[in-house]
N, C-alpha and C. Protein backbone atom coordinates (compact mmCIF):
# COMPACT_ATOMS: atom_id res chain seq x y z
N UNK A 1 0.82 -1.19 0.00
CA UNK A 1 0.00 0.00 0.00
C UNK A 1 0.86 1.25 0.00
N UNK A 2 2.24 0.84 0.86
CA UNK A 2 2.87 2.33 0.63
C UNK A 2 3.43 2.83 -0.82
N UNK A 3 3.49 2.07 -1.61
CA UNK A 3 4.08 2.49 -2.71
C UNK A 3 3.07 3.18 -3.63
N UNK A 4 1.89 2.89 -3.55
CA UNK A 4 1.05 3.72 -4.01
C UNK A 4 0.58 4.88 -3.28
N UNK A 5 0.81 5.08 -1.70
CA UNK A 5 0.51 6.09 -1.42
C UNK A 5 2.02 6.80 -1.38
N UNK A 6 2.67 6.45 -1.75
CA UNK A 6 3.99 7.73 -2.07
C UNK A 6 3.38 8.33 -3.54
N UNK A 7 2.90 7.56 -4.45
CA UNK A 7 3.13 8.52 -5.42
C UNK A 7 1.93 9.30 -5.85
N UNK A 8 1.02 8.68 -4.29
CA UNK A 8 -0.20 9.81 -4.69
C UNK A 8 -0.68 10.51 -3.67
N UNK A 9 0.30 10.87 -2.83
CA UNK A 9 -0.25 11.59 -1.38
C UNK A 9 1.01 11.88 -0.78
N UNK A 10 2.47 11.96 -1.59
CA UNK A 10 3.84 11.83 -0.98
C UNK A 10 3.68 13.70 -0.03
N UNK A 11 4.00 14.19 0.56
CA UNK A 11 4.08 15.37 1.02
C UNK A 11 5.66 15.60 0.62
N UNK A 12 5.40 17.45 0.59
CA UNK A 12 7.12 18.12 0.04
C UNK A 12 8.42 16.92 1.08
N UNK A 13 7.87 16.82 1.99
CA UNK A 13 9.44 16.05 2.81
C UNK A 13 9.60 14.69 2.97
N UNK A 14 8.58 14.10 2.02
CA UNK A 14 8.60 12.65 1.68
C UNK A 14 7.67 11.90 2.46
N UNK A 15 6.70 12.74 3.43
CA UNK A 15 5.78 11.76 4.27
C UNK A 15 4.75 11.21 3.57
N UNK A 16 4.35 9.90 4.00
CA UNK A 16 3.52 9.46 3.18
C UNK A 16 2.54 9.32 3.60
N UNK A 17 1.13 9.79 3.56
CA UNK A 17 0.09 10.00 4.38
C UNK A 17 -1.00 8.97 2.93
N UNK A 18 -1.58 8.16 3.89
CA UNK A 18 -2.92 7.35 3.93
C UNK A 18 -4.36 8.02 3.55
N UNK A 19 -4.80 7.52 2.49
CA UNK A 19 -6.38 8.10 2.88
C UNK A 19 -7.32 7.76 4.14
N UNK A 20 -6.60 7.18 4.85
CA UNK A 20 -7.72 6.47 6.25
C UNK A 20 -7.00 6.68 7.26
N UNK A 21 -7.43 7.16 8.34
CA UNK A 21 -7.21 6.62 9.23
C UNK A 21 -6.66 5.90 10.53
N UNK A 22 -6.56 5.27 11.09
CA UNK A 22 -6.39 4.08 12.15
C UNK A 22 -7.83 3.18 12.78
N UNK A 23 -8.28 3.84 12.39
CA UNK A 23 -9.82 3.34 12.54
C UNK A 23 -10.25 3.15 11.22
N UNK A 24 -9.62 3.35 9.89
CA UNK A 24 -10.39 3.13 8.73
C UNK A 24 -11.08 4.09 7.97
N UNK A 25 -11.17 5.41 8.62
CA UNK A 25 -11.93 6.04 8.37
C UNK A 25 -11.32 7.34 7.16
N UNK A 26 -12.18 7.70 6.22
CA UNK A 26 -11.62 8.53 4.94
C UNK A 26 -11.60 9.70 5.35
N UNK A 27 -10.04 9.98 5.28
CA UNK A 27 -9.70 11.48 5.52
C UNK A 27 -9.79 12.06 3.84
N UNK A 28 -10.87 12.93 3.88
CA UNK A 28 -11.73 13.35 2.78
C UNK A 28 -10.37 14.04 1.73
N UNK A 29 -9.42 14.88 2.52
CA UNK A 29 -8.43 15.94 1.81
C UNK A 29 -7.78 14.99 1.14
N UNK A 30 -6.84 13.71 1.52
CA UNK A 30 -6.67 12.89 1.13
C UNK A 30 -6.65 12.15 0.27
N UNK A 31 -7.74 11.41 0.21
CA UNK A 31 -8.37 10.54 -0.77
C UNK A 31 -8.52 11.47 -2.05
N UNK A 32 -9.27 13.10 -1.60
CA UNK A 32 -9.83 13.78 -2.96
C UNK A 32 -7.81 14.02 -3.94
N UNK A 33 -6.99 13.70 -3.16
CA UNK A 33 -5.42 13.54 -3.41
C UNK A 33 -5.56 12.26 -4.18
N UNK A 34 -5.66 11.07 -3.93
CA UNK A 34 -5.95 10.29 -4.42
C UNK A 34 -6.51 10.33 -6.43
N UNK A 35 -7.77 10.51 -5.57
CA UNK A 35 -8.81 10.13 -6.73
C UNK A 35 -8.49 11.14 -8.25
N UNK A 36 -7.76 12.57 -7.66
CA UNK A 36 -7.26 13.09 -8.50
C UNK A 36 -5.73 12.87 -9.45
N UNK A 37 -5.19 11.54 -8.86
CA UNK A 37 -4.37 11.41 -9.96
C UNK A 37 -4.68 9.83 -10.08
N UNK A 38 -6.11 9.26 -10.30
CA UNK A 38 -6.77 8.14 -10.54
C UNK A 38 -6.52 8.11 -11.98
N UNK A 39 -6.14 7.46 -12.88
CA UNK A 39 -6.27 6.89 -14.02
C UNK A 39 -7.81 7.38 -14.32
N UNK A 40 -8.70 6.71 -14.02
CA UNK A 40 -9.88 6.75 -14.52
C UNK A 40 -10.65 7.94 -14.26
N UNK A 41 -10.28 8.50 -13.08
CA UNK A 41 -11.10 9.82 -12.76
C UNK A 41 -10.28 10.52 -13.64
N UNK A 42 -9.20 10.36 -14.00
CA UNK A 42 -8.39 11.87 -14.49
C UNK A 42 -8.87 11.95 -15.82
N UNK A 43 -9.48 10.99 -16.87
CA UNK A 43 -10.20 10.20 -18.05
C UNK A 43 -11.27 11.47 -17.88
N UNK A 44 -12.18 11.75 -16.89
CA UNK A 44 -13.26 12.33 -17.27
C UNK A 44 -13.08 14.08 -17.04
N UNK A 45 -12.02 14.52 -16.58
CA UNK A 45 -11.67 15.89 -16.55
C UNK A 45 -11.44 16.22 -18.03
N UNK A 46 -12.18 17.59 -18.62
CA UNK A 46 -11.80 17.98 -19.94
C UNK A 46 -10.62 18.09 -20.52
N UNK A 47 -9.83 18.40 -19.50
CA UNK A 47 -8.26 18.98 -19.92
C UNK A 47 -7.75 17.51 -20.23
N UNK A 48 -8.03 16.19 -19.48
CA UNK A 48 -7.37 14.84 -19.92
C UNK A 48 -8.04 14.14 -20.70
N UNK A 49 -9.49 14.31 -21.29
CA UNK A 49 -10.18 13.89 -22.02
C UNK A 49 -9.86 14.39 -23.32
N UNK A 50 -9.56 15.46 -23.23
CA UNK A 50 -9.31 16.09 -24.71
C UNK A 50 -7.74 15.40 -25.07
N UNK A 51 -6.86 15.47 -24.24
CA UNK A 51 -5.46 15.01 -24.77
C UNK A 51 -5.42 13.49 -25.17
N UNK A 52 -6.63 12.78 -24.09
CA UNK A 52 -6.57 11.20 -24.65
C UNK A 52 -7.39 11.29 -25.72
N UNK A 53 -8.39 12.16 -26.33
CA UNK A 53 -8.64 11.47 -27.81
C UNK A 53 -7.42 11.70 -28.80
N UNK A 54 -6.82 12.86 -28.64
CA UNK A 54 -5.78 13.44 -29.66
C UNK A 54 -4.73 12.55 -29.77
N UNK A 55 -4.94 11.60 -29.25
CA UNK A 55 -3.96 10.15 -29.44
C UNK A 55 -4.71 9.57 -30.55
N UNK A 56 -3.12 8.59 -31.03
CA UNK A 56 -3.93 8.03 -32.23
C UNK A 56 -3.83 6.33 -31.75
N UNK A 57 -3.03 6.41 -30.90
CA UNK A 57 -3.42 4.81 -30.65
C UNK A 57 -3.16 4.18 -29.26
N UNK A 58 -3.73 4.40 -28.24
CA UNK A 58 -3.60 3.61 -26.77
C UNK A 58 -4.07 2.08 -26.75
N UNK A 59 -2.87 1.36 -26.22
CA UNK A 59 -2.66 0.24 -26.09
C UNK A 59 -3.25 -0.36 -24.80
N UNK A 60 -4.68 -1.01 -24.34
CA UNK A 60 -4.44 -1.08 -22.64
C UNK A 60 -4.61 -3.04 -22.60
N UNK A 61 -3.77 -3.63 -21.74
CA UNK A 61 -4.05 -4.90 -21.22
C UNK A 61 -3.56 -4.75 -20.04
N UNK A 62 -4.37 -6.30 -19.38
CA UNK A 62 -4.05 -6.73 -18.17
C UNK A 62 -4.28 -8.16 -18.10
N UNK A 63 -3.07 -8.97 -17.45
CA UNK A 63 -3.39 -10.33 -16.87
C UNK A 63 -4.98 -10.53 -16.26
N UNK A 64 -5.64 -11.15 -16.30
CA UNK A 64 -6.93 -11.38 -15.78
C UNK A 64 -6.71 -12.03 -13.84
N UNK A 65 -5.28 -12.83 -13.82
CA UNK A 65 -4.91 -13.14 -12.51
C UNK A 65 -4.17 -11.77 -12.28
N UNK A 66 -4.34 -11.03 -12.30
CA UNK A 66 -3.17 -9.68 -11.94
C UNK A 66 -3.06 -9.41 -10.20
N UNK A 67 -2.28 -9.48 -9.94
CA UNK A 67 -2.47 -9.80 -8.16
C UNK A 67 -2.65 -8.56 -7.24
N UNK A 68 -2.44 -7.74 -8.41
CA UNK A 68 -2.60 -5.66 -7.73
C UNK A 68 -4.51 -5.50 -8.90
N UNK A 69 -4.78 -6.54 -9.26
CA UNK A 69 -6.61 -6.24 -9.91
C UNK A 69 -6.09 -5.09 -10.96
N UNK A 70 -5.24 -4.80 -11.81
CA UNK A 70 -5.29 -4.13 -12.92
C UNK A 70 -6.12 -4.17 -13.69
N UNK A 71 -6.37 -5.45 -13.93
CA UNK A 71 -7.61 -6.07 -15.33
C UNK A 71 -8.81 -5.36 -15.01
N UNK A 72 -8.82 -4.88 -13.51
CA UNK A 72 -10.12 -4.04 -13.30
C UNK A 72 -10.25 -2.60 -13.23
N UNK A 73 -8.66 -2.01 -13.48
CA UNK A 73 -8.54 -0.93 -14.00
C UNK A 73 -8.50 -0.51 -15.17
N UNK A 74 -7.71 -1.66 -15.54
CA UNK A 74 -7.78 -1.64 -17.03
C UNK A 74 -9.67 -1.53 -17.90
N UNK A 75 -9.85 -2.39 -17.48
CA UNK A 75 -11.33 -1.93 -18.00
C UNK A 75 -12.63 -1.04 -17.38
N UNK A 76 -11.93 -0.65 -16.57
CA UNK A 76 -12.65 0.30 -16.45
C UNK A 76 -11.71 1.87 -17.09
N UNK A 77 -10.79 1.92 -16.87
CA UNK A 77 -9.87 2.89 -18.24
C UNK A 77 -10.20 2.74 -19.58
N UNK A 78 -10.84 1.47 -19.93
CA UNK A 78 -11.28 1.33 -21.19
C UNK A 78 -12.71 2.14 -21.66
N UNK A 79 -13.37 2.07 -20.61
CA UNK A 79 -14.60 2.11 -20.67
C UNK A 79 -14.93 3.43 -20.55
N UNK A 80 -14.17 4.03 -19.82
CA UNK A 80 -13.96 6.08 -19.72
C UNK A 80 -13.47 6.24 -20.98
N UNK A 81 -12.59 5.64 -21.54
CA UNK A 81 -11.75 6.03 -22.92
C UNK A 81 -13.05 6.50 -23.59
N UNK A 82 -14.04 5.07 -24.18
CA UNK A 82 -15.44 5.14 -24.96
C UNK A 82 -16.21 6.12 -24.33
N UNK A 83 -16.63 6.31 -22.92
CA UNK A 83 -17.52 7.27 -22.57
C UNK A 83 -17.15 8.85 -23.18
N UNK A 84 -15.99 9.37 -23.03
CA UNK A 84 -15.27 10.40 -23.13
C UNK A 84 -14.84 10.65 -24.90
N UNK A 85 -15.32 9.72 -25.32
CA UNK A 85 -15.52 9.84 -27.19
C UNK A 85 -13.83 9.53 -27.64
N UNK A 86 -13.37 8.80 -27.63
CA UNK A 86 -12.01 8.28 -27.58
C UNK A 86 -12.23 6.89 -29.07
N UNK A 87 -11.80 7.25 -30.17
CA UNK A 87 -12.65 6.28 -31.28
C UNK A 87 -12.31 5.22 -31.06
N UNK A 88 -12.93 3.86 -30.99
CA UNK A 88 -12.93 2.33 -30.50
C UNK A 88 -11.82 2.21 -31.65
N UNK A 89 -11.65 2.26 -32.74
CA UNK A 89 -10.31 1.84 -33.43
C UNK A 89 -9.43 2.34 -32.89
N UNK A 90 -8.68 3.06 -32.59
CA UNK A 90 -7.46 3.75 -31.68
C UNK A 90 -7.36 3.08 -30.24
N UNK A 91 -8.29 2.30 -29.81
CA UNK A 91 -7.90 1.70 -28.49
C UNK A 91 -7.97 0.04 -28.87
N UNK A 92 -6.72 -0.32 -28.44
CA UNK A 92 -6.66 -1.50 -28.35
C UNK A 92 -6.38 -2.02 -26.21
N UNK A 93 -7.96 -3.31 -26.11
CA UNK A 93 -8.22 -3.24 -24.78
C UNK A 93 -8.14 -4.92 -25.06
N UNK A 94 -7.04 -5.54 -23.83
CA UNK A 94 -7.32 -6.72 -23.57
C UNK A 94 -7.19 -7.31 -22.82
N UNK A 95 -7.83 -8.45 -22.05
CA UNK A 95 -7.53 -8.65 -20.81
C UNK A 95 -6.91 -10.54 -21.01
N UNK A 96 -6.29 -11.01 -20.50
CA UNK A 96 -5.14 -12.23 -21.14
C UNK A 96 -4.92 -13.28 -19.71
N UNK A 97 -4.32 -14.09 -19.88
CA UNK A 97 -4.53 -15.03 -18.90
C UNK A 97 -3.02 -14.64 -18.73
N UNK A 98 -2.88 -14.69 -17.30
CA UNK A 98 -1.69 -14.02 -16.72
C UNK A 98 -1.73 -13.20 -15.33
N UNK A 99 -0.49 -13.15 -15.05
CA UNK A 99 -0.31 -11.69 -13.97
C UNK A 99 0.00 -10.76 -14.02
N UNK A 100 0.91 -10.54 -13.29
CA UNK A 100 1.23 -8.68 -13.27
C UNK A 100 2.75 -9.00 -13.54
N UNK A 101 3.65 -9.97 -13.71
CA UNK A 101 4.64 -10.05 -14.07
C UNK A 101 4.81 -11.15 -14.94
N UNK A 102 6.08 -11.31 -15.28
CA UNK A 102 6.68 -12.05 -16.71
C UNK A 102 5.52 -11.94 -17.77
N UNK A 103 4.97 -10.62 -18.49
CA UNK A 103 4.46 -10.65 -19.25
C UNK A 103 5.13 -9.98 -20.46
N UNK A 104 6.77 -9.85 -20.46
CA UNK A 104 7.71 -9.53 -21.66
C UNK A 104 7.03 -9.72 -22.73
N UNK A 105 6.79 -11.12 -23.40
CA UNK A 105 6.63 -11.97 -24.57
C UNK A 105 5.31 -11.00 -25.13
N UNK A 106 4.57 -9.69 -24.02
CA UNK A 106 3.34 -8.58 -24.91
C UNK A 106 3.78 -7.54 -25.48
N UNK A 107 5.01 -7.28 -25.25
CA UNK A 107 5.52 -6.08 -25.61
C UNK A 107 5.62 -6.37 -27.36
N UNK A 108 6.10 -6.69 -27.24
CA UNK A 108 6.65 -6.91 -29.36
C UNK A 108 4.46 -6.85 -29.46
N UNK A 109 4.18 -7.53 -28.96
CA UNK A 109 2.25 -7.62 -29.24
C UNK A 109 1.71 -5.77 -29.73
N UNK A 110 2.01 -5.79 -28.30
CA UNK A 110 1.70 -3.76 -28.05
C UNK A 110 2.58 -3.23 -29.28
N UNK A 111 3.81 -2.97 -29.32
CA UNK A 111 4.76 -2.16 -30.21
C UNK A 111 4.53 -2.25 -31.59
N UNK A 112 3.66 -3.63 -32.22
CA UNK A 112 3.44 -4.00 -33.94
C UNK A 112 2.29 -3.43 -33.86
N UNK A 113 1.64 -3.36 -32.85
CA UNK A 113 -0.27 -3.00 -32.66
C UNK A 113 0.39 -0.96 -33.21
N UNK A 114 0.69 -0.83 -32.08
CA UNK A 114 1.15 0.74 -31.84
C UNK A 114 1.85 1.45 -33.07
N UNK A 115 2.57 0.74 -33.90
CA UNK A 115 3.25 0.60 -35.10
C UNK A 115 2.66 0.88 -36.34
N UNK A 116 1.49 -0.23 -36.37
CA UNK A 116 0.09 -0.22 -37.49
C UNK A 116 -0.54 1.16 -37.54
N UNK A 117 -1.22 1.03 -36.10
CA UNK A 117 -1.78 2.14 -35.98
C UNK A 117 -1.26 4.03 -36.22
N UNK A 118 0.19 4.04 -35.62
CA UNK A 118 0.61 5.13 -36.09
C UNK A 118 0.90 5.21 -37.27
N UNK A 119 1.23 4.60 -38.34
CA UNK A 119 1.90 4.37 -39.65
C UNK A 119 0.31 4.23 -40.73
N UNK A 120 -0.60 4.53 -40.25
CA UNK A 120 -2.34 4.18 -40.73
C UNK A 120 -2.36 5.80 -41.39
């Protein structure tokens, strides 16, 4: 958990503050720290909606065993892409039998995909 809350709640002197708690409970300033550099929330702000259509080709997968649940970020990043008018040809979305590591052997997959598409 700390590694994600360093890079989304790190303070100027490196403290790393929690959206919760000790009791669990959502320290609101926090979290709204959080949710603002969310992948998917940041999808529906104009200023990041407009720069992700002006792409011509985003690549998203995830292992379906992914042991950090990517596959469920991943599609739900997919799914803001389409809401937010992002054209279904320019996104390539897949979810693959696998984890969150030794998945090398996708890269050459992504880079010929990414390749096509820019060179279109």
């Amino acid at each position: 958990m700390y590694g994600y809350a360093a890079a989304y709640s790190a303070e100027e002197d490196g403290t790393v503050l929690l959206p919760y708690d000790e009791l669990g409970r959502v320290i609101p300033e926090v979290w709204e720290r959080w949710l603002s550099r969310d992948p998917v929330e940041m999808v529906k702000r104009p200023e990041y909606a407009d720069a992700l259509r002006s792409l011509r080709a985003v690549w998203i997968d995830a292992g379906l065993q992914d042991e950090y649940y990517l596959d469920l970020g991943a599609t739900a990043f997919h799914q803001a892409a389409l809401e937010v008018g992002v054209p279904e040809d320019r996104l390539h979305f897949e979810l693959f039998e696998g984890t969150h590591g030794g998945i090398e052997y996708r890269y050459p997959l992504a880079v010929a995909w990414l390749c096509r598409q820019l060179a279109a």
